[in-house]
PDB file of N, CA and C in Angstrom:
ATOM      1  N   UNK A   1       0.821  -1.192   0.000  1.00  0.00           N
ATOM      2  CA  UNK A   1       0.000   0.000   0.000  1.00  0.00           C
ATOM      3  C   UNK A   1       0.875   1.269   0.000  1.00  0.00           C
ATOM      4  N   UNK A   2       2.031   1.220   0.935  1.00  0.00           N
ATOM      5  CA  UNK A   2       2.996   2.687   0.631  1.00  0.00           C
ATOM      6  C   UNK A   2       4.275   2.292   0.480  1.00  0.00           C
ATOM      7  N   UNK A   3       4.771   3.101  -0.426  1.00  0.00           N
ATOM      8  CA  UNK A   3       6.292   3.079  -0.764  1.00  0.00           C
ATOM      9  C   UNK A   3       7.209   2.995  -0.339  1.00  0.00           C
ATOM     10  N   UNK A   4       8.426   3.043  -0.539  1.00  0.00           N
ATOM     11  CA  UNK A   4       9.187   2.729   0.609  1.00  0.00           C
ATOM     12  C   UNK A   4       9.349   4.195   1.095  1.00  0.00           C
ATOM     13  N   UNK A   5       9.762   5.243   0.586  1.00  0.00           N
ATOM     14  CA  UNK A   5       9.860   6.205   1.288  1.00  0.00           C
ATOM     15  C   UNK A   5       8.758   6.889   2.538  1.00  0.00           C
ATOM     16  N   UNK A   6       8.202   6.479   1.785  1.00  0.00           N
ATOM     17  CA  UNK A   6       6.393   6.914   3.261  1.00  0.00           C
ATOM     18  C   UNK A   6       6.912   5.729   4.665  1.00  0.00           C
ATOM     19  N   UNK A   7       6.771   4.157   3.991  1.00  0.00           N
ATOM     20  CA  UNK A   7       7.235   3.614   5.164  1.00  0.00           C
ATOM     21  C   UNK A   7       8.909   4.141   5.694  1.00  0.00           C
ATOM     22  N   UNK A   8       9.959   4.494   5.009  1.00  0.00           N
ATOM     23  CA  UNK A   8      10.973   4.792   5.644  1.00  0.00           C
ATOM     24  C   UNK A   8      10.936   5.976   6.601  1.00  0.00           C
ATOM     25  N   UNK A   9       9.820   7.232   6.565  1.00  0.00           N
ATOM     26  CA  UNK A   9       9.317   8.486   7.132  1.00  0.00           C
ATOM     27  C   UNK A   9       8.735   7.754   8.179  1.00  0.00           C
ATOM     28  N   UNK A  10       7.624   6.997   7.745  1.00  0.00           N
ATOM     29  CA  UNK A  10       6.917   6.764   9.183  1.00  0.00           C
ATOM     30  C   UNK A  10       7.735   5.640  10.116  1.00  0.00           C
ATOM     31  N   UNK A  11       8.827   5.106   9.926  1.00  0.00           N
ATOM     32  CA  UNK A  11       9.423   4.004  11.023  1.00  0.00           C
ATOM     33  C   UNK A  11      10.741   5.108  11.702  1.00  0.00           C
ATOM     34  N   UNK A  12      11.347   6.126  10.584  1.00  0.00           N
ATOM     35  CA  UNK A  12      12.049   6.744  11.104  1.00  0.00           C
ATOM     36  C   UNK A  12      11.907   8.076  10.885  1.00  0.00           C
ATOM     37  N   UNK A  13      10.919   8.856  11.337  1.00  0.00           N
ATOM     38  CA  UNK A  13      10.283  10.166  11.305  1.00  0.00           C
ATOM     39  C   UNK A  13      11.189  11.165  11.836  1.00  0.00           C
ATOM     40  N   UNK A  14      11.739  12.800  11.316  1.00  0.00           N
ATOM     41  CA  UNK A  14      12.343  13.736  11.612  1.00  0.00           C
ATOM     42  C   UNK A  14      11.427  14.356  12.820  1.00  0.00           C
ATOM     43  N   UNK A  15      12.143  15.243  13.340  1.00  0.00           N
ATOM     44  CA  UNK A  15      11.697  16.594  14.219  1.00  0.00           C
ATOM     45  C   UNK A  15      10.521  16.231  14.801  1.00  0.00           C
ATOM     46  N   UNK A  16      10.168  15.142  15.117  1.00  0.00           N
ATOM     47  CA  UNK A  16       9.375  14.894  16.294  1.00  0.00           C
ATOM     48  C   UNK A  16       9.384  15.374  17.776  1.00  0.00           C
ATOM     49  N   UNK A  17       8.075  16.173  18.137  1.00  0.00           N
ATOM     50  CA  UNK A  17       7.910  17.124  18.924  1.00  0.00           C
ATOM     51  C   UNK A  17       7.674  18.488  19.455  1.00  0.00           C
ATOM     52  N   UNK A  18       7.913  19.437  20.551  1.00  0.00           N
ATOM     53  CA  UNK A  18       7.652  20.226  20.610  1.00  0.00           C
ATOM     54  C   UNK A  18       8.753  21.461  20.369  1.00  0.00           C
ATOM     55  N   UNK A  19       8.767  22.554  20.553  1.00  0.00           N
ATOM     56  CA  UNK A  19       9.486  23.290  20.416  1.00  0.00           C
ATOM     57  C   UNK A  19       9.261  24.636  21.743  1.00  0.00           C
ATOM     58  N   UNK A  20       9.916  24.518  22.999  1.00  0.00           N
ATOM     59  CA  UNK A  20       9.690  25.543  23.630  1.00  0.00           C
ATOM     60  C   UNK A  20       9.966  26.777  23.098  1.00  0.00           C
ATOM     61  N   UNK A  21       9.123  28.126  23.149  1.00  0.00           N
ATOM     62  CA  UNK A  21       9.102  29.102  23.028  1.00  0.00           C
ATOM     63  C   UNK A  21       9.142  29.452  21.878  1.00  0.00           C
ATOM     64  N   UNK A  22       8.196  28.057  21.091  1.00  0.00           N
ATOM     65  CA  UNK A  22       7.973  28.322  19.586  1.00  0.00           C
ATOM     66  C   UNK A  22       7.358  29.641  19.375  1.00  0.00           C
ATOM     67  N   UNK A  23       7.769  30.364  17.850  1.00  0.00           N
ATOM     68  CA  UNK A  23       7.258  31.204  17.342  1.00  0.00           C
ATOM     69  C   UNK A  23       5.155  31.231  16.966  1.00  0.00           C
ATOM     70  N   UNK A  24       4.823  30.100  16.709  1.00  0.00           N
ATOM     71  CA  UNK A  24       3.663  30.117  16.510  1.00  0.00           C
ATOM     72  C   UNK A  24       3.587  28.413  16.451  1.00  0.00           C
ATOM     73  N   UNK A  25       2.321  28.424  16.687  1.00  0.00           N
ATOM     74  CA  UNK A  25       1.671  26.730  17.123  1.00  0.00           C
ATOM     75  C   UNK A  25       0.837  26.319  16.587  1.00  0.00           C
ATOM     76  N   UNK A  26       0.249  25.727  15.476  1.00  0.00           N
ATOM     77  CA  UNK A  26      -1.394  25.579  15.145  1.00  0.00           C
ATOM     78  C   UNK A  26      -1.570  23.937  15.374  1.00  0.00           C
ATOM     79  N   UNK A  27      -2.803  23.321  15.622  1.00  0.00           N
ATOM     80  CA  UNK A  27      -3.243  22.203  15.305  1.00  0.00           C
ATOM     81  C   UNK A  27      -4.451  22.251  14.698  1.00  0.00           C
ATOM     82  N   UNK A  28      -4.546  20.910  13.866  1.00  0.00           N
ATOM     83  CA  UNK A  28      -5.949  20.496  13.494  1.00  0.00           C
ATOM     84  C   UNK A  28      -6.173  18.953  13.199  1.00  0.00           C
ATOM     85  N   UNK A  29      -7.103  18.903  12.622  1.00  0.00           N
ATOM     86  CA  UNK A  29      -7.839  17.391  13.343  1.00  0.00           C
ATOM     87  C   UNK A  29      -8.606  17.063  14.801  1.00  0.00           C
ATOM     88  N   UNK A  30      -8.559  15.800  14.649  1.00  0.00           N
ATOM     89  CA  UNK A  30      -9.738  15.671  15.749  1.00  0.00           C
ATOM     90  C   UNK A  30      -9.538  14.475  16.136  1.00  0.00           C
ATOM     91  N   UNK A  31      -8.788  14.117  17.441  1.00  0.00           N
ATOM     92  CA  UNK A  31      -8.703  12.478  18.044  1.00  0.00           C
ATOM     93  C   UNK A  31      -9.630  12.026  17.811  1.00  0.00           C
ATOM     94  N   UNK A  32     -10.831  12.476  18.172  1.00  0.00           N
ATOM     95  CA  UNK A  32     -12.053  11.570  18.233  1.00  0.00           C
ATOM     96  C   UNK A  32     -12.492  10.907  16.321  1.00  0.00           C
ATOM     97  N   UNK A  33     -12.241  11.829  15.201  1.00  0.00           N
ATOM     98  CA  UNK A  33     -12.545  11.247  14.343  1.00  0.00           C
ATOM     99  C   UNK A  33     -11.278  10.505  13.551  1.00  0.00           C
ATOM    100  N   UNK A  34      -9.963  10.311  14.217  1.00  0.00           N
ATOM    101  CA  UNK A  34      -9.182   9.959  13.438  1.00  0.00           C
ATOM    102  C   UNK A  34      -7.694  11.026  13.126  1.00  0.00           C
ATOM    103  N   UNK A  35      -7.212  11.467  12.580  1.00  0.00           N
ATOM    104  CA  UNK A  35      -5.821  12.160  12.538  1.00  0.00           C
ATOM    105  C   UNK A  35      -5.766  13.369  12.895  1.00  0.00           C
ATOM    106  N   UNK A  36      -5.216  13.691  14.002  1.00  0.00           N
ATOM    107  CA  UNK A  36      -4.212  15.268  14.400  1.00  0.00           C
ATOM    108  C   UNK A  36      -3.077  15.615  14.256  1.00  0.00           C
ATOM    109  N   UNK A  37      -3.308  16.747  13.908  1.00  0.00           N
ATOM    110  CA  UNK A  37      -1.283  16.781  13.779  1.00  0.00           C
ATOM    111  C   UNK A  37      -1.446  18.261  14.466  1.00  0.00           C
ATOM    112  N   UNK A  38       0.096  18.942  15.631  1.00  0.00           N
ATOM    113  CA  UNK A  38       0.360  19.816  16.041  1.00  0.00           C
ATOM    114  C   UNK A  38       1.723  19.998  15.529  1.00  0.00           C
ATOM    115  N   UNK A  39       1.793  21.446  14.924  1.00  0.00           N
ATOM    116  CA  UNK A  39       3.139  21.987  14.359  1.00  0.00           C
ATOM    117  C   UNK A  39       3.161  22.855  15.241  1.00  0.00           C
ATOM    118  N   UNK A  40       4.579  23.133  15.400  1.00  0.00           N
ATOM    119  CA  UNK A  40       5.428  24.102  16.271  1.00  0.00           C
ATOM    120  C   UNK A  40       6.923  24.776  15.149  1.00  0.00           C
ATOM    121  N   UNK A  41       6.665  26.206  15.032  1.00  0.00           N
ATOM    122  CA  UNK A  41       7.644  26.429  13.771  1.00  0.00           C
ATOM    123  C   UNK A  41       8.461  27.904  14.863  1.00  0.00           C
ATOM    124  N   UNK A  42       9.711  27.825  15.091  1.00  0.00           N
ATOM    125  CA  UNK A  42      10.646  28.953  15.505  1.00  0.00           C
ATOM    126  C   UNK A  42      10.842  29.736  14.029  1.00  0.00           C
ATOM    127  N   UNK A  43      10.906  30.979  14.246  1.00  0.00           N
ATOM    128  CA  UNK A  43      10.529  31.960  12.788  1.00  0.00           C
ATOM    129  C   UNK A  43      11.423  32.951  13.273  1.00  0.00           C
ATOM    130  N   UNK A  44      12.794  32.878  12.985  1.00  0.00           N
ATOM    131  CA  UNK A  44      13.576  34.479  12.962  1.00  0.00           C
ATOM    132  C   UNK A  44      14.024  35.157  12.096  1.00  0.00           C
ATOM    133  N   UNK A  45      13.397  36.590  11.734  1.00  0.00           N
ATOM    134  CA  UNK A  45      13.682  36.899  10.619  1.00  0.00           C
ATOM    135  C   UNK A  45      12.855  36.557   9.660  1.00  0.00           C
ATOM    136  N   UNK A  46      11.721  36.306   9.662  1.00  0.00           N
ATOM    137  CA  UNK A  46      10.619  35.553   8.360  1.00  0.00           C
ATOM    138  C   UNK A  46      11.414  34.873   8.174  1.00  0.00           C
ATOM    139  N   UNK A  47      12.535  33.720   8.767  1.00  0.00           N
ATOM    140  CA  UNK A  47      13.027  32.642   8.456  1.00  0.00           C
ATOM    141  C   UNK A  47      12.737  31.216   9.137  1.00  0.00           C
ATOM    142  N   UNK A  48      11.706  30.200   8.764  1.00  0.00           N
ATOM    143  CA  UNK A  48      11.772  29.216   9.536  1.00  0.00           C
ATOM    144  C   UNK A  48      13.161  28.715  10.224  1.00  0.00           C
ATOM    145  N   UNK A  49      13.643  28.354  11.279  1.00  0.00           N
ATOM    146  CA  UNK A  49      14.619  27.803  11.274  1.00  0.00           C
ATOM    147  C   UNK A  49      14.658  26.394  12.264  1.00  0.00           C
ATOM    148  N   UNK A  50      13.157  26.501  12.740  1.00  0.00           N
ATOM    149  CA  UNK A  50      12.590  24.679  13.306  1.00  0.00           C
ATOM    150  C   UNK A  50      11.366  24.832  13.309  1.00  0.00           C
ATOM    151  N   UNK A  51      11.062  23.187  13.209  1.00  0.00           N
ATOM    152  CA  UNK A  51       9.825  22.780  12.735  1.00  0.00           C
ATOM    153  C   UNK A  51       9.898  21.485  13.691  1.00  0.00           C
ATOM    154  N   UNK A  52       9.043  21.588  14.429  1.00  0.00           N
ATOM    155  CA  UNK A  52       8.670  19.904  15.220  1.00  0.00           C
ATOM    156  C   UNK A  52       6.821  19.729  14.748  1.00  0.00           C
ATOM    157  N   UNK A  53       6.483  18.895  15.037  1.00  0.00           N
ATOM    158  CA  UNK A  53       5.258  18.142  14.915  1.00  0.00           C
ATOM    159  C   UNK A  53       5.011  17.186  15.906  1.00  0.00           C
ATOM    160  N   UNK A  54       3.600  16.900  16.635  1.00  0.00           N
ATOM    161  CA  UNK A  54       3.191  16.062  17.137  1.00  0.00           C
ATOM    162  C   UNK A  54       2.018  15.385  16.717  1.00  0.00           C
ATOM    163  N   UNK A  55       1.858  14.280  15.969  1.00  0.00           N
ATOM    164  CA  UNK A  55       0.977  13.650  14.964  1.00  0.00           C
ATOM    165  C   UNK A  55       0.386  12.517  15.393  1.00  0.00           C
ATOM    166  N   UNK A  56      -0.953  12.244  15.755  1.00  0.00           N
ATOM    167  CA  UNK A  56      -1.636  10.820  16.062  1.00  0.00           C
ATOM    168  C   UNK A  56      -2.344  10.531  14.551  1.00  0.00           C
ATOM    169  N   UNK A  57      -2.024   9.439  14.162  1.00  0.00           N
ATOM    170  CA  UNK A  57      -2.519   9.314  13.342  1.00  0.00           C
ATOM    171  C   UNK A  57      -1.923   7.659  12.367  1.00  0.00           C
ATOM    172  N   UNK A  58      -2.225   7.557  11.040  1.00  0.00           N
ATOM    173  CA  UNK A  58      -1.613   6.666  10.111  1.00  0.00           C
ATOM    174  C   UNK A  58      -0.333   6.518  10.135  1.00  0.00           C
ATOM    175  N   UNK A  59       0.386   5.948   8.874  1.00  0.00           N
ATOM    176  CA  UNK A  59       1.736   5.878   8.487  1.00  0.00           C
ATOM    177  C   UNK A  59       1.960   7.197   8.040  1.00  0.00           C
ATOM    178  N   UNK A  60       0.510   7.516   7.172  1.00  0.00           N
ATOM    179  CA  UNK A  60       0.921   8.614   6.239  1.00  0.00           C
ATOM    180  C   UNK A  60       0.909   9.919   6.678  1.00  0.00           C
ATOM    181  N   UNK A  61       0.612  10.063   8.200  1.00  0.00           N
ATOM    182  CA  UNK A  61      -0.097  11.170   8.566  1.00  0.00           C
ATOM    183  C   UNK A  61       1.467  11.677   8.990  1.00  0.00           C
ATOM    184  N   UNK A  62       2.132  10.520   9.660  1.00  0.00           N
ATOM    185  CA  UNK A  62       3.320  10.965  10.258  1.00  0.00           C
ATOM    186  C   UNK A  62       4.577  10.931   9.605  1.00  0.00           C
ATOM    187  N   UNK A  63       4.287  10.252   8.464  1.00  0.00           N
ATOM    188  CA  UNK A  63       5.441  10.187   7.315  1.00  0.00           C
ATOM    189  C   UNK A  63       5.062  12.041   6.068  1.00  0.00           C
ATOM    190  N   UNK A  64       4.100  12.140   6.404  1.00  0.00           N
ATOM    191  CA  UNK A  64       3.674  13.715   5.460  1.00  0.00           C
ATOM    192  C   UNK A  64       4.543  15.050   6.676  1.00  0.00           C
ATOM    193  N   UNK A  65       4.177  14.765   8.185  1.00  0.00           N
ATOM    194  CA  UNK A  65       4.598  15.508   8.886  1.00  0.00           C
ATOM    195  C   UNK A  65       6.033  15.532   8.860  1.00  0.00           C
ATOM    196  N   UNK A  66       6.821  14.332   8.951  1.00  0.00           N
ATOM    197  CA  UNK A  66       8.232  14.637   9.063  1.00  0.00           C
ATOM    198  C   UNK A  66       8.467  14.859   7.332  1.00  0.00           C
ATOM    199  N   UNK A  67       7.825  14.783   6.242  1.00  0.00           N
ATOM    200  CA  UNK A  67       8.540  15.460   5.063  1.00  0.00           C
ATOM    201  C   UNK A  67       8.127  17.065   5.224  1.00  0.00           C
ATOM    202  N   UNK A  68       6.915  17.139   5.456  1.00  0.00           N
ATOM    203  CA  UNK A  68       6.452  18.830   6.043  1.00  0.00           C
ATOM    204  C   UNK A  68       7.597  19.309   6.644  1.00  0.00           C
ATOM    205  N   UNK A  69       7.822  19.040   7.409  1.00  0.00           N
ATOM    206  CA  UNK A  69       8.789  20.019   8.230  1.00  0.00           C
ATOM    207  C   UNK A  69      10.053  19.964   7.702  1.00  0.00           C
ATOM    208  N   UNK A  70      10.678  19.235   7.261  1.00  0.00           N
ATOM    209  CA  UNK A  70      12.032  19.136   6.621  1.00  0.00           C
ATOM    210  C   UNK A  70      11.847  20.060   5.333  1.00  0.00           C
ATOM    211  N   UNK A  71      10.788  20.524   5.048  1.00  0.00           N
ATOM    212  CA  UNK A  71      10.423  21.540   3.939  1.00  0.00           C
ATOM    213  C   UNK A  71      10.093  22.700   4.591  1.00  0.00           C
ATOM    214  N   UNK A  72       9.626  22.519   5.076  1.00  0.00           N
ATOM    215  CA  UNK A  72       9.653  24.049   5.880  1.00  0.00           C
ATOM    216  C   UNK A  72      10.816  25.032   6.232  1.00  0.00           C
ATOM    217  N   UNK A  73      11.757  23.921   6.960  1.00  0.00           N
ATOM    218  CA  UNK A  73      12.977  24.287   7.843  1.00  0.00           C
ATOM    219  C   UNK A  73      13.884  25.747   6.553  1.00  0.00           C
ATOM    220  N   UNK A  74      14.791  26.606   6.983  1.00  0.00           N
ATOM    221  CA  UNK A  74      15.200  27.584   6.395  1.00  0.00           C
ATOM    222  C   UNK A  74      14.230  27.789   5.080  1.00  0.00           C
ATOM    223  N   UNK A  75      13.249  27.565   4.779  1.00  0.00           N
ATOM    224  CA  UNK A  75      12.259  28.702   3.567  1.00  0.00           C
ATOM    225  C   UNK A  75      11.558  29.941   4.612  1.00  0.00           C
ATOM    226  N   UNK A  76      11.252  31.176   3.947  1.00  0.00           N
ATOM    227  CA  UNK A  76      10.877  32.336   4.144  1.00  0.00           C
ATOM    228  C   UNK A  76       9.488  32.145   5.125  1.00  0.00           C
ATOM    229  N   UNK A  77       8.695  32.576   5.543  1.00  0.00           N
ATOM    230  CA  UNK A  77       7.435  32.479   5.156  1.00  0.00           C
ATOM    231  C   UNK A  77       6.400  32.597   4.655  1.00  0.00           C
ATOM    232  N   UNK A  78       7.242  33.543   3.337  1.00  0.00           N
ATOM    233  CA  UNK A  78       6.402  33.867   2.218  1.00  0.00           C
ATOM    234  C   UNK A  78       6.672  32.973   1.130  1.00  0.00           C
ATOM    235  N   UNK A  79       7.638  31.687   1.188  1.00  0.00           N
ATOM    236  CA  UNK A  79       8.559  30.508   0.440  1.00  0.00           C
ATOM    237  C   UNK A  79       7.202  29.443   1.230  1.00  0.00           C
ATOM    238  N   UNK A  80       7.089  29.222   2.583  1.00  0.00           N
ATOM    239  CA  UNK A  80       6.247  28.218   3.205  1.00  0.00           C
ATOM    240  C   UNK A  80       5.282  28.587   2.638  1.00  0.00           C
ATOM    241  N   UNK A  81       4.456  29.231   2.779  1.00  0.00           N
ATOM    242  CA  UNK A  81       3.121  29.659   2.571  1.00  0.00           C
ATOM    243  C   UNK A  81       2.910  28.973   0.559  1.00  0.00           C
ATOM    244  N   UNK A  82       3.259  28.615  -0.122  1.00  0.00           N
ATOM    245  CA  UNK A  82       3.246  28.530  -1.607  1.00  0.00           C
ATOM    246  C   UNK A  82       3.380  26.465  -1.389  1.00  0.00           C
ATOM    247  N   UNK A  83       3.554  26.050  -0.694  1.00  0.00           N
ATOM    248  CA  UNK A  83       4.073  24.643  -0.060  1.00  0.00           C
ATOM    249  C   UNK A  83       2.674  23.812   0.005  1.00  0.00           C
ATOM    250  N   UNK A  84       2.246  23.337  -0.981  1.00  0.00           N
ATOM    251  CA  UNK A  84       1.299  22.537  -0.918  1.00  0.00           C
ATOM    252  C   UNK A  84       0.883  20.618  -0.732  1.00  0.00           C
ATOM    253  N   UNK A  85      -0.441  20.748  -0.579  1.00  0.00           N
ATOM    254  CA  UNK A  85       0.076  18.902  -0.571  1.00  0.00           C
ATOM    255  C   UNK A  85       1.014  18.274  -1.747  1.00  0.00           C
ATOM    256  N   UNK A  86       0.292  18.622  -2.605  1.00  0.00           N
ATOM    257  CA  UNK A  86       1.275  18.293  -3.512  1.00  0.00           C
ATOM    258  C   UNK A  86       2.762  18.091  -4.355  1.00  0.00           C
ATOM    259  N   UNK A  87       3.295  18.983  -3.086  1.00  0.00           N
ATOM    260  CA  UNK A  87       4.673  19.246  -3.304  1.00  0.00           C
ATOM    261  C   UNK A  87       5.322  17.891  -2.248  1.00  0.00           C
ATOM    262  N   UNK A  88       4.361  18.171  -1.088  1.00  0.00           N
ATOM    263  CA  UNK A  88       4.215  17.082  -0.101  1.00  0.00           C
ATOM    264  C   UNK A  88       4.766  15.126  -0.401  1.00  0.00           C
ATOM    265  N   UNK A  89       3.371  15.553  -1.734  1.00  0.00           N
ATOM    266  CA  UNK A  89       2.673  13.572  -1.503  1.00  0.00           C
ATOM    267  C   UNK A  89       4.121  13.409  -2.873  1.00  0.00           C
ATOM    268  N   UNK A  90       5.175  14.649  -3.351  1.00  0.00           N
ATOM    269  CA  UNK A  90       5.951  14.414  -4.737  1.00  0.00           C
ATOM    270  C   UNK A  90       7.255  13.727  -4.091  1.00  0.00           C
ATOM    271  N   UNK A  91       7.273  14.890  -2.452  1.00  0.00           N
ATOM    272  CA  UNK A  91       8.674  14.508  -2.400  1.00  0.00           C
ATOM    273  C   UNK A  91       8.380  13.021  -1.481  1.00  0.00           C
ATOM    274  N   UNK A  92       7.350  12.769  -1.106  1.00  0.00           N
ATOM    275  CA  UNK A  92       7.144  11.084  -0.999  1.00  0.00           C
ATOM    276  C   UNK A  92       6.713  10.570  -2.010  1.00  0.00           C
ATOM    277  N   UNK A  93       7.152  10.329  -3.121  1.00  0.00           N
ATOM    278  CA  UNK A  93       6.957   9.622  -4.017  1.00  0.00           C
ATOM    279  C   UNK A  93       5.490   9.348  -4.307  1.00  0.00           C
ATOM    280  N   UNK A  94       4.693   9.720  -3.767  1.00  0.00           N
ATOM    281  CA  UNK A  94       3.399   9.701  -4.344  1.00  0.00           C
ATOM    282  C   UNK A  94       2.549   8.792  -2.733  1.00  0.00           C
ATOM    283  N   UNK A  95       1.248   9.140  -2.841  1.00  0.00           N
ATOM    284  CA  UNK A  95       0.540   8.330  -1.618  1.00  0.00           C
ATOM    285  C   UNK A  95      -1.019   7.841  -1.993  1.00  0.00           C
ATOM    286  N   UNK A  96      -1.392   6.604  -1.049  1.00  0.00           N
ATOM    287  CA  UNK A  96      -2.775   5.726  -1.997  1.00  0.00           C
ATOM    288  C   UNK A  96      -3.541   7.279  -2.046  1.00  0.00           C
ATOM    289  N   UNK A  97      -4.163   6.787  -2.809  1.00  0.00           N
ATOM    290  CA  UNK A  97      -5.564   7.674  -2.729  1.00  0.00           C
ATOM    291  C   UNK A  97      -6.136   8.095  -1.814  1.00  0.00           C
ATOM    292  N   UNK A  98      -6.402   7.160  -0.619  1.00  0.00           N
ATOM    293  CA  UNK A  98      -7.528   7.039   0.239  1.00  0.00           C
ATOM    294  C   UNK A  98      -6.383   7.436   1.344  1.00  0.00           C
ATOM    295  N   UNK A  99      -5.071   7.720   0.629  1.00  0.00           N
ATOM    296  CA  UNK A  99      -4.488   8.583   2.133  1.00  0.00           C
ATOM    297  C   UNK A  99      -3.487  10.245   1.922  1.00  0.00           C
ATOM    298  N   UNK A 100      -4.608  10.732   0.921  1.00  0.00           N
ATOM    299  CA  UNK A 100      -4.074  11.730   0.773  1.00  0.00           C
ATOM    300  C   UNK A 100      -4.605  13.196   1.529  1.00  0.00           C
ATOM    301  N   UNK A 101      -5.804  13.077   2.221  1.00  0.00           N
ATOM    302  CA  UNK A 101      -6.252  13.523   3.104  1.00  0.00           C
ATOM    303  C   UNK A 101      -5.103  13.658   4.434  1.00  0.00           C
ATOM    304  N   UNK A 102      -4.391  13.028   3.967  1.00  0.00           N
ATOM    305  CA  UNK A 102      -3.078  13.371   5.618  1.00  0.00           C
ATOM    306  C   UNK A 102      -2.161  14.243   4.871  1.00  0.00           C
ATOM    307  N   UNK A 103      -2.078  14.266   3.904  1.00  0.00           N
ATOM    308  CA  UNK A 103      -0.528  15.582   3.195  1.00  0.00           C
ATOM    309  C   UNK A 103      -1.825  16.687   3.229  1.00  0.00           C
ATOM    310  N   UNK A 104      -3.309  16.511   2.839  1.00  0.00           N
ATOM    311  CA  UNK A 104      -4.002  17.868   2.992  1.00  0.00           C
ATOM    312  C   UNK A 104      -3.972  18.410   4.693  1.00  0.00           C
ATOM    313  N   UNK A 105      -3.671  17.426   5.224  1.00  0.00           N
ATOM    314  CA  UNK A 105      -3.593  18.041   6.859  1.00  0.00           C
ATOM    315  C   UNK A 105      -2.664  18.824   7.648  1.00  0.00           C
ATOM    316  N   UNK A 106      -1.472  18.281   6.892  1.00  0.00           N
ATOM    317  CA  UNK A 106      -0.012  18.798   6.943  1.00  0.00           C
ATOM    318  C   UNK A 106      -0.331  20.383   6.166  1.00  0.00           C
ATOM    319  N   UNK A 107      -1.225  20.300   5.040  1.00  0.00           N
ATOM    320  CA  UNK A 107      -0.738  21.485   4.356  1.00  0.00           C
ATOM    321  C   UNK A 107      -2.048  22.708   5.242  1.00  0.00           C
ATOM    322  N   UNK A 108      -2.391  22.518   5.882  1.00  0.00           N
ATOM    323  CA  UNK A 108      -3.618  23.381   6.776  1.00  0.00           C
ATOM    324  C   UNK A 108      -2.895  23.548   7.882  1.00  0.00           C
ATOM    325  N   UNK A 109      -2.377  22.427   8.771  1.00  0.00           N
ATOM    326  CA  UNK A 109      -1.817  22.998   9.719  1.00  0.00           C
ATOM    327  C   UNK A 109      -0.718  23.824   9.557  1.00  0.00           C
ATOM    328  N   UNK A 110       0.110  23.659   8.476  1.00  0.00           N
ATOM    329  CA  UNK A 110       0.832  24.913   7.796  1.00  0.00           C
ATOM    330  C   UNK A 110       0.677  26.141   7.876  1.00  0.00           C
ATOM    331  N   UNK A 111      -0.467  25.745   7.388  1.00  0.00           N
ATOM    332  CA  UNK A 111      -1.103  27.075   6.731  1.00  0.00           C
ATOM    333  C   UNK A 111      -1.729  28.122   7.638  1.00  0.00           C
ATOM    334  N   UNK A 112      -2.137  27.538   8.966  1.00  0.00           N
ATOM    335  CA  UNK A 112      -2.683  27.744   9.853  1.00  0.00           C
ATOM    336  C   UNK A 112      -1.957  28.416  11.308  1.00  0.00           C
ATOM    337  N   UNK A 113      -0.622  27.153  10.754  1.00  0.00           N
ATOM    338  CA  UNK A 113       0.449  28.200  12.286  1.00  0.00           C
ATOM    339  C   UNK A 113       0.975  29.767  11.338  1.00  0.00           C
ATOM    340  N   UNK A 114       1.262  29.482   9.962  1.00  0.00           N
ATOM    341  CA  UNK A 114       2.047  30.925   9.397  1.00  0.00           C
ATOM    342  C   UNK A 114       0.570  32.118   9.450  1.00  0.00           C
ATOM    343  N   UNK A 115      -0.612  31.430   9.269  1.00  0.00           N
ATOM    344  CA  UNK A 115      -1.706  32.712   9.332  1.00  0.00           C
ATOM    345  C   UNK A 115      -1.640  32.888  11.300  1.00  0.00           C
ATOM    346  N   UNK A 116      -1.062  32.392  11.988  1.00  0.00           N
ATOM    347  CA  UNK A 116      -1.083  32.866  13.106  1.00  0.00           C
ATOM    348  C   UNK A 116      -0.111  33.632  13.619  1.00  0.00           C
ATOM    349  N   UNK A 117       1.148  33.784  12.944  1.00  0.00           N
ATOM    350  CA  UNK A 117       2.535  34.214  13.024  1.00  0.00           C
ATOM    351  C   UNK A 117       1.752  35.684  12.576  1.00  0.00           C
TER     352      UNK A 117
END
C-alpha cells in the first residue's frame, strides 16, 4: 500500500515534537474522528529555522509531517506559505488515494500556524 519512502518516514520520522518558546503553534484534526497533527515552527527573521510536529494518526499522517517540516525548515514564510500537498505527496513519491487527506492536513496545519505568526 505505501512506498518505501512513506514507510521509511513513518518508522524513522524527523523533528518529532515540541518546540519551547515556539514562534507560533497551530493544530488540526480531531482524536475523536481519526488524525491530528500539532506543528510548532521557531521563525527568525521571516526565516523558519525549526519545525517539530506532534501527529496521532496513520503511516501517512506521520510520514507527510516529518517530510512537512524538513520543507519548511530555512524557507521564508512567504517561500512556506506557496508549499502545498502536492509538493508534499511528490517529495514522498506519491501516496494511496484514500491517504491523501493526511498531506491535505499537513498542508492546513501549515497554513494555519504561518496565518497565526
Amino acid at each position: 500500500m505505501y512506498n518505501e519512502k512513506v514507510l521509511k518516514e513513518f518508522m524513522k520520522p524527523q523533528n518529532i515534537g515540541s518546540i519551547d518558546n515556539a514562534t507560533t503553534v497551530a493544530e488540526v484534526g480531531s482524536p475523536q474522528c481519526g488524525d491530528m497533527t500539532k506543528l510548532y515552527l521557531k521563525i527568525e527573521n521571516n526565516i523558519i529555522t525549526d519545525a517539530k510536529f506532534q501527529t496521532f494518526g496513520c503511516a501517512a499522517a506521520i510520514a507527510t509531517s516529518s517530510v512537512g517540516t524538513r520543507m519548511l525548515i530555512g524557507k521564508s514564510t512567504d517561500e512556506a506559505k506557496k508549499i502545498t500537498n502536492k509538493d508534499i505527496i511528490n517529495e514522498l513519491g506519491g501516496l494511496p488515494p484514500a491517504k491523501i487527506h493526511c498531506s491535505v492536513m499537513f498542508e492546513e496545519v501549515m497554513q494555519k500556524a504561518l496565518e497565526n505568526f
